[in-house]
Protein backbone atom coordinates (compact mmCIF):
# COMPACT_ATOMS: atom_id res chain seq x y z
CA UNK A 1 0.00 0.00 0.00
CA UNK A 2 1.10 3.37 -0.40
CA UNK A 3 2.10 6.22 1.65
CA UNK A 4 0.29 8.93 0.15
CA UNK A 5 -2.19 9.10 -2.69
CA UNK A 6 -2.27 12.59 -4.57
CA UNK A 7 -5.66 13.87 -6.04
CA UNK A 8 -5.57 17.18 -8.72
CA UNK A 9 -8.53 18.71 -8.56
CA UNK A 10 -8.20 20.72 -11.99
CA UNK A 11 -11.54 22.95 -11.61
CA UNK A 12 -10.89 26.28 -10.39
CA UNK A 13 -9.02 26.82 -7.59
CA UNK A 14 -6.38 24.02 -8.69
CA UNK A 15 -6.12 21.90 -5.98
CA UNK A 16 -3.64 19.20 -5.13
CA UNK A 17 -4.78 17.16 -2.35
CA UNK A 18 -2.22 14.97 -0.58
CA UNK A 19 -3.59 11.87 1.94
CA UNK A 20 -1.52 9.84 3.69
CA UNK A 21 -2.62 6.70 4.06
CA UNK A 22 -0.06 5.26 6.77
CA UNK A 23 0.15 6.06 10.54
CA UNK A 24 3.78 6.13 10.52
CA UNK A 25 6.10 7.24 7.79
CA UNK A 26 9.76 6.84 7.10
CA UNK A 27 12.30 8.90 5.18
CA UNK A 28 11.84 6.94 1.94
CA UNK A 29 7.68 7.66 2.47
CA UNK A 30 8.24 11.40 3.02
CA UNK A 31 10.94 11.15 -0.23
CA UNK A 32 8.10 10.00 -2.25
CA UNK A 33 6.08 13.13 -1.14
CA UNK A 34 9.03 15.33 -1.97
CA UNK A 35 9.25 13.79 -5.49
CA UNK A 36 5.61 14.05 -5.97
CA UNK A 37 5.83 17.44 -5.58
CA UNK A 38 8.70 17.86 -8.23
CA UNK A 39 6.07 16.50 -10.75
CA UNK A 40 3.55 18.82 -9.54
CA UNK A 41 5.69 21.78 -10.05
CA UNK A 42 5.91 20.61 -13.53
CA UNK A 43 2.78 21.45 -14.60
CA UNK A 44 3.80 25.36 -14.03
CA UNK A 45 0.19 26.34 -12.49
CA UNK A 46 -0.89 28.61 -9.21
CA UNK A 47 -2.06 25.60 -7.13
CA UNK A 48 -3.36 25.24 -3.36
CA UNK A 49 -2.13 22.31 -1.55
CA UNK A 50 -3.89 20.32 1.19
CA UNK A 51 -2.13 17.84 3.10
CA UNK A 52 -4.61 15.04 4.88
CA UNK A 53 -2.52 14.00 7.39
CA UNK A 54 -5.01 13.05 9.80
CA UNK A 55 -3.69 9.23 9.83
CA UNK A 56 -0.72 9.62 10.72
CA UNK A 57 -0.02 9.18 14.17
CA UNK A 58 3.72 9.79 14.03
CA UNK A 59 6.92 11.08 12.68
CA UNK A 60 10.25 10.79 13.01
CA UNK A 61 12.39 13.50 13.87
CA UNK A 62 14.45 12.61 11.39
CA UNK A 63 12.44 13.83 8.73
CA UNK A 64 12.64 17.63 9.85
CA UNK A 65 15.93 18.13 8.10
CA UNK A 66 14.87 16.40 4.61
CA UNK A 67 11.44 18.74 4.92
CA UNK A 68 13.45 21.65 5.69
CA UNK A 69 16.09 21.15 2.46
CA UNK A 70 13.23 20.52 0.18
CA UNK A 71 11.38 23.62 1.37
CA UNK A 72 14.39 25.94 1.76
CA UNK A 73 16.18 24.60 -1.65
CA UNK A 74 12.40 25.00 -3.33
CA UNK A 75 11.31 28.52 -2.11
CA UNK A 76 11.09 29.66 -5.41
CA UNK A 77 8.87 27.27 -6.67
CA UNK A 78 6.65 27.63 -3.87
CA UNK A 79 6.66 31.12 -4.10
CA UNK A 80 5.94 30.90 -8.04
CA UNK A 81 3.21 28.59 -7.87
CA UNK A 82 1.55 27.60 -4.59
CA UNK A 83 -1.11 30.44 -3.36
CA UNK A 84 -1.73 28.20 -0.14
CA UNK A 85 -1.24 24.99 1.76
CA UNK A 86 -3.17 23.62 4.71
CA UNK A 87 -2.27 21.12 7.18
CA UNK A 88 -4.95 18.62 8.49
CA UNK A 89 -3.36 16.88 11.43
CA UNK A 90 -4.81 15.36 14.17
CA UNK A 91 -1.75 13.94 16.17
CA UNK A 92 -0.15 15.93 18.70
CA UNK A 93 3.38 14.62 17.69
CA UNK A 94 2.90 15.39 13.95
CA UNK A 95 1.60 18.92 14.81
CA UNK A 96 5.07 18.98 16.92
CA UNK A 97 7.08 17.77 14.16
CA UNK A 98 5.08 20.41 11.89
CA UNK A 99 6.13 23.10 14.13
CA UNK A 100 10.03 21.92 14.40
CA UNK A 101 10.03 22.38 11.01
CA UNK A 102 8.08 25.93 10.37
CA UNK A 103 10.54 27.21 13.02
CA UNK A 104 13.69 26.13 10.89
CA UNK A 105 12.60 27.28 7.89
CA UNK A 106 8.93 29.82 7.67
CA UNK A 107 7.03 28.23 4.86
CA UNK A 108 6.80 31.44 1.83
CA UNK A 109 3.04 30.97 0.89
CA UNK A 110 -0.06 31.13 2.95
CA UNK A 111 -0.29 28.21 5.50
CA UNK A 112 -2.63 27.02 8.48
CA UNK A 113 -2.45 23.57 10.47
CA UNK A 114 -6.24 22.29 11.36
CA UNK A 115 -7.81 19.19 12.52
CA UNK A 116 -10.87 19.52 9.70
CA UNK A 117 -10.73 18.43 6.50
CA UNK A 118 -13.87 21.26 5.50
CA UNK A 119 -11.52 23.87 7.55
CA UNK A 120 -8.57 23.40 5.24
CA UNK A 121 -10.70 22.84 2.54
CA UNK A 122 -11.92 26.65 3.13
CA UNK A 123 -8.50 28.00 3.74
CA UNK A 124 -7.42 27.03 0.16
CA UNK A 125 -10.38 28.47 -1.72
CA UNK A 126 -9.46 31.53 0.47
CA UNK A 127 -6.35 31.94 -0.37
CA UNK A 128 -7.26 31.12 -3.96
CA UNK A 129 -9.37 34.41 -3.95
CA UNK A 130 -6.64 36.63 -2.85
């Protein structure tokens, strides 16, 4: 089974939805999402991102400093095409892990961390309007 599945909504806002599917994820999993995102990139649109990580339960500290390259080497791409991302986390850990890593490096678009998938769902079209 996989780690994550990614859904493009392609009706206006442009939506990428990522849901992982796993309570616990490893570097290789959170690789995957990195090189997901590479492909995403590719198709050179404004795009809000929601992350459905509700499932997972935990994360490894280890994966703050492989989140914080990809964001900090990948500013620019953020900056160029994503108008928003939201977080849906439910896990106390994860949100902790989520924080390590906004601390280290302060994400460059729009960005909120909820527990509802309708809250984050409302934060994209949002920032999608602005």
């Amino acid at each position: 089974m996989p780690f994550a599945k990614f859904t493009i909504q392609k009706q206006e806002p442009f939506t990428i939805r990522i849901t992982i599917l796993e309570s616990h994820g490893n570097e290789q999993d959170f690789q995957d999402i990195i090189n997901g995102f590479y492909r995403l990139f590719e198709y050179e649109r404004r795009m809000g991102v929601i992350i459905d990580a509700s499932a997972l339960v935990s994360m490894s500290m280890t994966a703050v400093p492989q989140i914080v390259k990809f964001m900090r080497n990948n500013r620019h791409l953020f900056q160029a095409y994503v108008f928003g991302t939201a977080l849906v986390v439910q896990s106390a850990v994860v949100r902790n892990v989520i924080s390590a890593v906004f601390k280290i490096q302060k994400p460059v678009s729009p960005n909120c961390v909820v527990r509802e998938l309708q809250k984050a769902e409302d934060f994209v079209f949002e920032m999608s309007n602005q």
